[in-house]
C-alpha atoms as a PDB file:
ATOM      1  CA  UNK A   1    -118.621   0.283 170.020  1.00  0.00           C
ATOM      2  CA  UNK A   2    -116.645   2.243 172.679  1.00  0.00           C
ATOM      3  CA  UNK A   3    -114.431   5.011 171.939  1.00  0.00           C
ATOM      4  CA  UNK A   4    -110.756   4.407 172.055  1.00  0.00           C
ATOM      5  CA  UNK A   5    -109.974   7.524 172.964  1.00  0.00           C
ATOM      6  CA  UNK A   6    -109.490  11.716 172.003  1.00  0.00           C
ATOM      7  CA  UNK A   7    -108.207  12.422 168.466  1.00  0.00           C
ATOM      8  CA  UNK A   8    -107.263  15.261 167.117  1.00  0.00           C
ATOM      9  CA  UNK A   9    -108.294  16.879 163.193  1.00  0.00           C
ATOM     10  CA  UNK A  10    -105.892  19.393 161.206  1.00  0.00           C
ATOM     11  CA  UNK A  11    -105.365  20.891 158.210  1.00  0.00           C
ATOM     12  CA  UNK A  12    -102.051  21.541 157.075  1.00  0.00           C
ATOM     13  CA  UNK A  13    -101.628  25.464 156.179  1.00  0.00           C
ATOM     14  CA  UNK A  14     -99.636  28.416 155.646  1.00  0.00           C
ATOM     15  CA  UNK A  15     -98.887  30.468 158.621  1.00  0.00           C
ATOM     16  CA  UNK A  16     -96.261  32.594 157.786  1.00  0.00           C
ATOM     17  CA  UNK A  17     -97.194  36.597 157.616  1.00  0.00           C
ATOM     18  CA  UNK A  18     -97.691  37.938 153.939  1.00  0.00           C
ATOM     19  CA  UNK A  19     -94.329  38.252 152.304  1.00  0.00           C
ATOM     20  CA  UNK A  20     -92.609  36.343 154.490  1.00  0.00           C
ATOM     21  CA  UNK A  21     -91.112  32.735 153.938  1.00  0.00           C
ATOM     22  CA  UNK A  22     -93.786  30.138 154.230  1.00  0.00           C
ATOM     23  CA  UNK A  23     -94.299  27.470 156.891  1.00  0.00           C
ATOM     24  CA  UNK A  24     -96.295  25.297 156.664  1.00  0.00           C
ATOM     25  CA  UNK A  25     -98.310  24.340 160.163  1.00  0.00           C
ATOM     26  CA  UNK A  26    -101.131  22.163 161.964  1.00  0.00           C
ATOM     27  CA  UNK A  27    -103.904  23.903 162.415  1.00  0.00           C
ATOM     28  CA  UNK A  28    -106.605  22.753 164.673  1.00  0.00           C
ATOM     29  CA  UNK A  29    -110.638  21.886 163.039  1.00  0.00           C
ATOM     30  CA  UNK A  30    -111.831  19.524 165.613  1.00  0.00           C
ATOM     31  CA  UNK A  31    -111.901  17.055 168.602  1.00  0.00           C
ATOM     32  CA  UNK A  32    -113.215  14.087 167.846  1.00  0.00           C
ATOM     33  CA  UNK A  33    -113.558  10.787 169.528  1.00  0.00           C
ATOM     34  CA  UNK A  34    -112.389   7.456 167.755  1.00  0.00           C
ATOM     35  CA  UNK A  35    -112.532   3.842 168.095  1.00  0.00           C
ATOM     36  CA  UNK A  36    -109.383   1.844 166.986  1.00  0.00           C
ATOM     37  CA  UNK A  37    -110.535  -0.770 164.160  1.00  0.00           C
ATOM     38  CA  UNK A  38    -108.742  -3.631 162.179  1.00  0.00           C
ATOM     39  CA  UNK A  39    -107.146  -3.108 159.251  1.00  0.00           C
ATOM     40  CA  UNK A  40    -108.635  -5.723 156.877  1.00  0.00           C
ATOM     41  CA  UNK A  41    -106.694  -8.084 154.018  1.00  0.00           C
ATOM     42  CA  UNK A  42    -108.883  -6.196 151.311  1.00  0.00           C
ATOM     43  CA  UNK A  43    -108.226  -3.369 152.571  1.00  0.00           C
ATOM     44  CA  UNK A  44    -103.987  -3.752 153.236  1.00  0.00           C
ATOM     45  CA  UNK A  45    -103.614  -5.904 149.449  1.00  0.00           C
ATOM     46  CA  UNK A  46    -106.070  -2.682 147.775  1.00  0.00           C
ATOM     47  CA  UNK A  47    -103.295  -0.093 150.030  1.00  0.00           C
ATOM     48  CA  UNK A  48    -100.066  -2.310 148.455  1.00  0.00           C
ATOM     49  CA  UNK A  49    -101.009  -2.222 145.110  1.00  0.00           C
ATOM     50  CA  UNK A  50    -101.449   1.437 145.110  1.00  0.00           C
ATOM     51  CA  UNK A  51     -97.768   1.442 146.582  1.00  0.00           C
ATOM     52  CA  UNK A  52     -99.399   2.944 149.971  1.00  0.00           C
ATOM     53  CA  UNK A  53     -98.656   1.521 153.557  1.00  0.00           C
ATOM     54  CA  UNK A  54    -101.643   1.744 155.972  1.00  0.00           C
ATOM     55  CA  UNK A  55    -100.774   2.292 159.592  1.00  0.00           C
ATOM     56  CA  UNK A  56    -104.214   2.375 161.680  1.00  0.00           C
ATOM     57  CA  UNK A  57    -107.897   2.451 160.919  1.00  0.00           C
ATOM     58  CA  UNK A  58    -109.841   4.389 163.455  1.00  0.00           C
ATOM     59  CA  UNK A  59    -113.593   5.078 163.350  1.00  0.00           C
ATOM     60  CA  UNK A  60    -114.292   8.922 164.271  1.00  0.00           C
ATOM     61  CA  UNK A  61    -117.606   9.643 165.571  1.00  0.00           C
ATOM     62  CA  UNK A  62    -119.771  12.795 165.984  1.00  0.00           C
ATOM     63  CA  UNK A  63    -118.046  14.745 163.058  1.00  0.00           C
ATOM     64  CA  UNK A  64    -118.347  15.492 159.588  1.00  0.00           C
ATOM     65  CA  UNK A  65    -116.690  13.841 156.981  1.00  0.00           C
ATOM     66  CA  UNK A  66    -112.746  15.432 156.820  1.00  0.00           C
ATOM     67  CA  UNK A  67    -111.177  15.937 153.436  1.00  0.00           C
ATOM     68  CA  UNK A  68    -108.513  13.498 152.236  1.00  0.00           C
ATOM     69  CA  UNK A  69    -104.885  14.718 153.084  1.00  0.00           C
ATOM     70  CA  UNK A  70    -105.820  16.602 156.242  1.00  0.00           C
ATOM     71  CA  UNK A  71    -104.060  14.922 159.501  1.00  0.00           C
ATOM     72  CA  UNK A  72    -105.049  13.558 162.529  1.00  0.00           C
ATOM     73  CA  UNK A  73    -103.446  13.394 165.989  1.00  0.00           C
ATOM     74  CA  UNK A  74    -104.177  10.350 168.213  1.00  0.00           C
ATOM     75  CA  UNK A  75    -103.582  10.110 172.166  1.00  0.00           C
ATOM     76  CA  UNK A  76    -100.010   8.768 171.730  1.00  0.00           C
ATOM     77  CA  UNK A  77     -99.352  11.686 170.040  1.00  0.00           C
ATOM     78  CA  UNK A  78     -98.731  10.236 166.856  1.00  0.00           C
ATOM     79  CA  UNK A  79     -99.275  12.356 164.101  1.00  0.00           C
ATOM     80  CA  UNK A  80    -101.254  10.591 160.926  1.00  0.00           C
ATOM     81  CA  UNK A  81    -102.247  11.876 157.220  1.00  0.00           C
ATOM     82  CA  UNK A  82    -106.179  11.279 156.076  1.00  0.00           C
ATOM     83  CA  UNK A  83    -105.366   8.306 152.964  1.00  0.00           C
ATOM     84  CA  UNK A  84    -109.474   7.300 152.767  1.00  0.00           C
ATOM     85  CA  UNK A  85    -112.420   8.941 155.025  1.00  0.00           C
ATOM     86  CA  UNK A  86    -115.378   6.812 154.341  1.00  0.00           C
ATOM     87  CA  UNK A  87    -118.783   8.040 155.642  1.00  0.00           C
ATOM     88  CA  UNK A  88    -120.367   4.747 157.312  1.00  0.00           C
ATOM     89  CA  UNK A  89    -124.229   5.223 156.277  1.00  0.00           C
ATOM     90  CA  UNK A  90    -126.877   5.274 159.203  1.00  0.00           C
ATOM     91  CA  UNK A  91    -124.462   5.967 161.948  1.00  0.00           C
ATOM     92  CA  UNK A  92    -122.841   9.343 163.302  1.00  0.00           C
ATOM     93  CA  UNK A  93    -119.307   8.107 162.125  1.00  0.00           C
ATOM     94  CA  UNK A  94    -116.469   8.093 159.513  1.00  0.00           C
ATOM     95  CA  UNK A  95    -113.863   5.479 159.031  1.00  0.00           C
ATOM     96  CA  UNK A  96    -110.448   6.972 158.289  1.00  0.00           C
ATOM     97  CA  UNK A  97    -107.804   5.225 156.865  1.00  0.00           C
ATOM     98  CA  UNK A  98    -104.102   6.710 158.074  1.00  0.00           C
ATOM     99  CA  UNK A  99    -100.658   6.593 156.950  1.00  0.00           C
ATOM    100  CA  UNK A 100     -97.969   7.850 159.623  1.00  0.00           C
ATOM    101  CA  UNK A 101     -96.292  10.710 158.757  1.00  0.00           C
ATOM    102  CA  UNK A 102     -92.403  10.341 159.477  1.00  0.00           C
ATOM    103  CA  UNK A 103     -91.429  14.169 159.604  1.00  0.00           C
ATOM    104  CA  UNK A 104     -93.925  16.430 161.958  1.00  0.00           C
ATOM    105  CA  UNK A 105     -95.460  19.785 161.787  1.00  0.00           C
ATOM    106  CA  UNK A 106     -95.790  21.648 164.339  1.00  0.00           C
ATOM    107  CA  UNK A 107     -98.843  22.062 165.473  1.00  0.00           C
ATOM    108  CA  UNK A 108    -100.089  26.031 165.334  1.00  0.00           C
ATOM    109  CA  UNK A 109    -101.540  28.135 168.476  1.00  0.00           C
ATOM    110  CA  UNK A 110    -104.999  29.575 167.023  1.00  0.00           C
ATOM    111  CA  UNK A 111    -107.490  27.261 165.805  1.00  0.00           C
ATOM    112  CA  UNK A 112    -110.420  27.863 162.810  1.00  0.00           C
ATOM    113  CA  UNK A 113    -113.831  27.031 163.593  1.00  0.00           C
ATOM    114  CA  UNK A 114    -115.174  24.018 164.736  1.00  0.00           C
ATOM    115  CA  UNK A 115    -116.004  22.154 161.574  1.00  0.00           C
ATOM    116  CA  UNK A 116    -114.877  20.326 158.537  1.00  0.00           C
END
């Protein structure tokens, strides 16, 4: 499978200096690269019953496995919350599931390490 393209991983956290009002930004864990995949009936009927909407299904390689709820940045610049990350056994890779977030964060300057 060839990579798609570049995406970006974040976790959503508090940036503000203590005492001071919080907001709430993007900050930066890793580059990754992804493969777009096809969302699947089972997989869109399992989404609508749980009253979720599934927007894309890419397959990250080369990282660990990202926690539920972080976000993830594609090419287009589209900005994307983590619904499901499923490890897929005997490869390098995890399948995440994304819903597209309608309001964006802004994305923060400094970055934390380089893993999940």
């Amino acid at each position: 499978m060839r990579p798609t393209g570049l995406c970006t991983i974040y976790k959503l956290e508090n940036t503000a200096e203590p005492g001071r009002k919080p907001t709430e930004k993007l900050v930066k864990i890793v580059d990754a690269y992804y493969a777009e995949r096809t969302v699947g009936y089972n997989r869109i009927y399992a989404a609508m019953g749980a009253n979720h909407k599934i927007n894309e299904l890419v397959r990250v390689f080369n990282t660990d496995l990202p926690e539920e709820g972080m976000y993830v940045v594609l090419e287009d610049g589209n900005q994307y919350q983590i619904d499901i990350a499923q490890k897929i056994i005997g490869k390098d890779a995890v399948d995440l599931t994304l819903v597209r977030v309608e309001d964006y964060y802004e994305v923060a300057e400094q970055s934390t390490q380089n893993s999940i």
